[in-house]
Protein backbone atom coordinates (compact mmCIF):
# COMPACT_ATOMS: atom_id res chain seq x y z
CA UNK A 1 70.33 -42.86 13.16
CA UNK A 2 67.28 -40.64 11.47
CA UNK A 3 65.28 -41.85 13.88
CA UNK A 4 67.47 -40.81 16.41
CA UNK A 5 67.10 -36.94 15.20
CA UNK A 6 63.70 -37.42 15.13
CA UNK A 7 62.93 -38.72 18.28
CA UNK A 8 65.70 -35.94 20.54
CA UNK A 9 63.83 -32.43 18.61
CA UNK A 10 60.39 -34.20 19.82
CA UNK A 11 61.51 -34.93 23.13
CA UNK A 12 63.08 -31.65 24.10
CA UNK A 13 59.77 -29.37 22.28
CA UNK A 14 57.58 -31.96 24.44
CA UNK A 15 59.12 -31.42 28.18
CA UNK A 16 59.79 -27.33 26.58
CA UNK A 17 56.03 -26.79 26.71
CA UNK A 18 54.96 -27.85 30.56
CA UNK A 19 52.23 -28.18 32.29
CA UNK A 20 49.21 -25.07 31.59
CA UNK A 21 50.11 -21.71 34.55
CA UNK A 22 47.36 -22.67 37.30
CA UNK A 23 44.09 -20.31 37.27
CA UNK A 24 44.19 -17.84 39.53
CA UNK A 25 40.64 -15.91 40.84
CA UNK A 26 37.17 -17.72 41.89
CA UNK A 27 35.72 -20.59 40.26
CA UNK A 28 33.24 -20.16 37.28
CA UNK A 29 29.66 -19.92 38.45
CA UNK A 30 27.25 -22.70 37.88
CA UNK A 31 24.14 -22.49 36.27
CA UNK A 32 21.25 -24.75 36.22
CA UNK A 33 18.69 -24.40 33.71
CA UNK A 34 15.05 -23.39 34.88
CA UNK A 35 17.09 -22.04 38.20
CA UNK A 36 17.42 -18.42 38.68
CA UNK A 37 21.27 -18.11 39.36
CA UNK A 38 22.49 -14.30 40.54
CA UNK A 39 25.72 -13.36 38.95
CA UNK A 40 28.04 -10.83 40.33
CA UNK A 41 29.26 -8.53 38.03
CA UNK A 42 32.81 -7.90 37.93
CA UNK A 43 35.03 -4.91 37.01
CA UNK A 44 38.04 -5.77 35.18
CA UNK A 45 41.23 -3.66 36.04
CA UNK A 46 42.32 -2.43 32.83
CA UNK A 47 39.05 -1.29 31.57
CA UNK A 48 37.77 2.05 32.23
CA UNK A 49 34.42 1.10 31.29
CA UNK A 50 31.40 0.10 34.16
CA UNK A 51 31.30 -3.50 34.74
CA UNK A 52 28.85 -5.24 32.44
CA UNK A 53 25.88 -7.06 33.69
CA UNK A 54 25.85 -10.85 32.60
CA UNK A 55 22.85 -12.94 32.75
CA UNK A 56 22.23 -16.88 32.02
CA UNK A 57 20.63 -17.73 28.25
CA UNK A 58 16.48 -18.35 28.94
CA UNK A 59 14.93 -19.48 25.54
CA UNK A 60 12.24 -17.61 24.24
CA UNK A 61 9.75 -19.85 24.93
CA UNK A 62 10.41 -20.33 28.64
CA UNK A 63 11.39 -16.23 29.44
CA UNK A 64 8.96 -14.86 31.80
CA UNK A 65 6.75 -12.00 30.38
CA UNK A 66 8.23 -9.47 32.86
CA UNK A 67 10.71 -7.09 30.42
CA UNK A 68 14.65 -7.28 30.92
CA UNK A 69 16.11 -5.15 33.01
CA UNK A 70 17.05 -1.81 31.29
CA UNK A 71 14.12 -2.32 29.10
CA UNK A 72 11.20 -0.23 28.25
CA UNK A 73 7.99 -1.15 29.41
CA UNK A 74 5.63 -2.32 27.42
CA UNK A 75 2.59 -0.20 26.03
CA UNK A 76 -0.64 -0.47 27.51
CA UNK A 77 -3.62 -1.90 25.46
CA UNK A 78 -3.38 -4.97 22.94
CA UNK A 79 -1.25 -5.80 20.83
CA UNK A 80 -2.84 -5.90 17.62
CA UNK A 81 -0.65 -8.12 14.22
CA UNK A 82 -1.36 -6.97 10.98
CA UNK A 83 -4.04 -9.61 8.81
CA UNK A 84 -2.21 -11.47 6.51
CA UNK A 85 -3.03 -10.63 2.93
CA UNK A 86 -6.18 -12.76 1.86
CA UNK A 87 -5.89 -15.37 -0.73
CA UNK A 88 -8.45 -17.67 -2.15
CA UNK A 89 -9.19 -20.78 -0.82
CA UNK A 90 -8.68 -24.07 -2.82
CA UNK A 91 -10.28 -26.96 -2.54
CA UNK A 92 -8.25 -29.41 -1.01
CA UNK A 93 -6.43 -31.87 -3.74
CA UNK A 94 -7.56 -35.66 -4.26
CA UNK A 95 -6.34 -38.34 -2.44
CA UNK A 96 -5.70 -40.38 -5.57
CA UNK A 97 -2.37 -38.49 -6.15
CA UNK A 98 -1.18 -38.74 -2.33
CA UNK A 99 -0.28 -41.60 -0.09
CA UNK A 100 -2.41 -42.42 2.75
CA UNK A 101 0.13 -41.00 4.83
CA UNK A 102 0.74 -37.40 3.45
CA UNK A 103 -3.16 -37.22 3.14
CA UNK A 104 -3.41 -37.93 6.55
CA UNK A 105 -0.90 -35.01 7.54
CA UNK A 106 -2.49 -32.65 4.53
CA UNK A 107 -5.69 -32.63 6.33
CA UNK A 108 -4.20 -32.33 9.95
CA UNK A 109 -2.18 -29.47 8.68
CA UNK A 110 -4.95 -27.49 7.25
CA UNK A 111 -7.06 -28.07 10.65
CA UNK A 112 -4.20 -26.45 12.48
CA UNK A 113 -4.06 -24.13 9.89
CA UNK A 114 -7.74 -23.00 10.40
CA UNK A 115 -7.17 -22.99 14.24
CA UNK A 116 -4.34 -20.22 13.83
CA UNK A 117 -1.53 -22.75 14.97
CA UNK A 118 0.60 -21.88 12.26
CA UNK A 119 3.91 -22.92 13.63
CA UNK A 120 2.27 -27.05 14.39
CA UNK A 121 0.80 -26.75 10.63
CA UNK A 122 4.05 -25.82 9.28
CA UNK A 123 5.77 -28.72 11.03
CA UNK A 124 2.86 -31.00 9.91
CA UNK A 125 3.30 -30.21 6.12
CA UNK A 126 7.21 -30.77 6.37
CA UNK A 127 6.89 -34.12 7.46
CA UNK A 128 4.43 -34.64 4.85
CA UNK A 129 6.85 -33.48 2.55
CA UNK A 130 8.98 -35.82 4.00
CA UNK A 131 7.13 -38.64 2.55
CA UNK A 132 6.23 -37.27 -0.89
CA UNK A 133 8.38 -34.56 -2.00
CA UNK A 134 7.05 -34.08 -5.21
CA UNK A 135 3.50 -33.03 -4.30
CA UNK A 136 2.65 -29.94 -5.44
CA UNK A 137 -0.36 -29.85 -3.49
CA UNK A 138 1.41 -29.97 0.07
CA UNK A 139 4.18 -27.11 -1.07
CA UNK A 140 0.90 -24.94 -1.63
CA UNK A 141 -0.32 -25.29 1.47
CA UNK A 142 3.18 -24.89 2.90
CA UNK A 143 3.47 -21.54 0.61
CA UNK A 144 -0.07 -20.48 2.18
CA UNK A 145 0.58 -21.41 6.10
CA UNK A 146 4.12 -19.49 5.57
CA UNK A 147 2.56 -16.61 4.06
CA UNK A 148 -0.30 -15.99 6.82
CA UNK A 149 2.46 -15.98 9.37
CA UNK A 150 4.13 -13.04 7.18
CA UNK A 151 7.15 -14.97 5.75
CA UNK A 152 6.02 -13.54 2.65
CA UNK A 153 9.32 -14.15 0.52
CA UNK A 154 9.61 -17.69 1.78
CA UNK A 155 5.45 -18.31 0.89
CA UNK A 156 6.45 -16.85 -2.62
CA UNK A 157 9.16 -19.02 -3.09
CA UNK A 158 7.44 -22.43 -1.90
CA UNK A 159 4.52 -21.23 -4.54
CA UNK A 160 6.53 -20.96 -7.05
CA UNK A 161 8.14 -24.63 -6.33
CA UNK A 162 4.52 -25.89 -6.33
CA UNK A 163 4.00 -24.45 -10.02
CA UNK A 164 6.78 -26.10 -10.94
CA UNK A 165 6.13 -29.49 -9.52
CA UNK A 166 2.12 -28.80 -10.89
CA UNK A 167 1.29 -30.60 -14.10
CA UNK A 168 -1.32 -28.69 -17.01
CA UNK A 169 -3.91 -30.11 -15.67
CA UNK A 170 -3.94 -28.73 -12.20
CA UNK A 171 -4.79 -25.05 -13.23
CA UNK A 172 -6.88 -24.17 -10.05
CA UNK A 173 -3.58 -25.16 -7.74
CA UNK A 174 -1.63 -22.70 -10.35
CA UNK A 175 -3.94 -20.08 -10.22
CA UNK A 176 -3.89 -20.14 -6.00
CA UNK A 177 -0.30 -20.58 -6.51
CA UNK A 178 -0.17 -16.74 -8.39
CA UNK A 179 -2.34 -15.22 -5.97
CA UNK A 180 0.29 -16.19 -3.24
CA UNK A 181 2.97 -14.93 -5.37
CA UNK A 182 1.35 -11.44 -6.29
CA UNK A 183 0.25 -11.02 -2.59
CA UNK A 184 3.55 -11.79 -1.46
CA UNK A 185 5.12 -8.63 -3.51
């Protein structure tokens, strides 16, 4: 019997909601990536606002170097980025307290480093980190890499990690460790 008044509410509040109203207007545009697809805008009735333009998502590494429509064009001459603060170079640490591994990616890291690819060096010294955390030695150079691309809070606060995982005797990592904390500020 209670499973009687159990079963007639469902039953009625399941054939109550129906089937979804069918969709009226023209089918949804499709867009395939790399594919330049033109999209009509559309004015809605009820807004008394112009129609607004819609265009497909491009990532930022694939989006052409011709400006948006609407957008200003760019100055003429180059484009000149500020220097990153200068910060003393330290020797690179001993293999004794790495693994074969991280040493491997600690000197790949700094070669990309020295070539200006920041963004491959940062990658580099995360999976290095990856396989020894605890090396003070690869959050320094992680601290330095992040500061010349002008992440300056973030260098700070991967320096001051490195000091923390740096035992008394390494006092020349410390010391490199300060100067990217003070040029940081």
């Amino acid at each position: 019997m209670s499973r009687l008044f159990l079963i007639v509410p469902l039953a009625v509040g399941l054939t109550a909601c129906g089937s979804p109203p069918d969709r009226a207007g023209p089918p949804a545009p499709i867009i395939i990536p790399g594919k330049p697809t033109p999209i009509q805008p559309r004015a809605w009735p009820r807004s008394p606002h112009r129609p607004v333009e819609v265009y497909p998502y491009r990532p930022p590494a694939s989006a052409p170097d011709a400006a948006a429509p609407g957008a200003r064009a760019p100055r003429a001459g180059p484009v000149r980025r500020p220097a990153p603060p200068r910060v003393a170079h330290v020797p690179s640490p001993s293999a004794s307290n790495l693994s074969s591994a991280a040493a491997a990616l600690l000197n790949q890291a700094e070669r990309q480093r020295q070539a200006g690819d920041y963004v491959s060096a940062a990658a580099t010294l995360e999976r290095a980190l990856g396989i020894q955390p605890q090396s003070p030695a690869i959050w320094n150079r992680l601290a330095r890499v992040r500061m010349e691309q002008g992440q300056h809070g973030q260098a700070a606060n991967l320096a001051r990690r490195s000091n923390a995982l740096a035992g008394a005797h390494q006092v020349a990592l410390k010391q490199d460790n300060w100067a990217i904390i003070s040029a940081a500020r």
